[in-house]
Protein backbone atom coordinates (compact mmCIF):
# COMPACT_ATOMS: atom_id res chain seq x y z
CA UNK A 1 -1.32 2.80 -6.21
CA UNK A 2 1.65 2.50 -8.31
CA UNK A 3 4.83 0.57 -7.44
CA UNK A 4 7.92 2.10 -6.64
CA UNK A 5 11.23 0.51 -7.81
CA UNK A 6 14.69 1.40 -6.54
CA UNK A 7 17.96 0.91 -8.59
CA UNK A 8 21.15 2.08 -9.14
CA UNK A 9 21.34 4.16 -11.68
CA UNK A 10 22.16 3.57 -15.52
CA UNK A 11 24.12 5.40 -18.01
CA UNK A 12 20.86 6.29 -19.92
CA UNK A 13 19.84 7.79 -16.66
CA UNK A 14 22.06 10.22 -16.58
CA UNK A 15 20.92 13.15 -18.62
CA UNK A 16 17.60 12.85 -16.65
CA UNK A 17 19.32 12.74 -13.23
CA UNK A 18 21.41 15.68 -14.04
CA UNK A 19 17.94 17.43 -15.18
CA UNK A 20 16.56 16.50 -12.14
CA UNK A 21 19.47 18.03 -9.98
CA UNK A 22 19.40 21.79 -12.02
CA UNK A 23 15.83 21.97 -11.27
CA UNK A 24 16.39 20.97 -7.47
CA UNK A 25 19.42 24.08 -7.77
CA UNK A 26 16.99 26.16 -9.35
CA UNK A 27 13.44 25.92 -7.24
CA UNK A 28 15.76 25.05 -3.81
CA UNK A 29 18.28 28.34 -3.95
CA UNK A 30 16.15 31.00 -5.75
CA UNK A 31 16.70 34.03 -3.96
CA UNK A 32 19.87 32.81 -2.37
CA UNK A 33 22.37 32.15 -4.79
CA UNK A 34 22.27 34.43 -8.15
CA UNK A 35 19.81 33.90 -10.38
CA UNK A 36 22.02 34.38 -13.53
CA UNK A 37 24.28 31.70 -12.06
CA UNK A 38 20.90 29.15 -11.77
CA UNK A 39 19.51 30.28 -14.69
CA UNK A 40 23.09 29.69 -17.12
CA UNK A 41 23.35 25.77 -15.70
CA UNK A 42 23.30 23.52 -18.24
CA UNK A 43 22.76 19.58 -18.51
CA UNK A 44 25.06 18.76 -20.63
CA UNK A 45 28.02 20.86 -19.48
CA UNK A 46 27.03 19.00 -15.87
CA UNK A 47 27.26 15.69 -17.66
CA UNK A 48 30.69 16.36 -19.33
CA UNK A 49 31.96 17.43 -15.11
């Protein structure tokens, strides 16, 4: 079994937390919201916001 650690997060973190969060968008609201609008997100335009 492997351990599980909780932290806060760290600014190296971020670009994989952002990833993290498109994909979420992208698998959790296909089919609802427009699939241009999922498919045009971008990590590092979410990062500069």
């Amino acid at each position: 079994m492997e351990n599980i650690i909780i932290r806060n997060i760290k600014k190296d973190d971020i670009s994989q937390v952002v990833d993290i969060q498109i994909n979420g968008w992208k698998i959790a609201y296909k089919g609802i919201i427009d699939n241009e609008y999922l498919n045009t997100m971008n990590v590092q335009e979410r990062i500069k916001k």
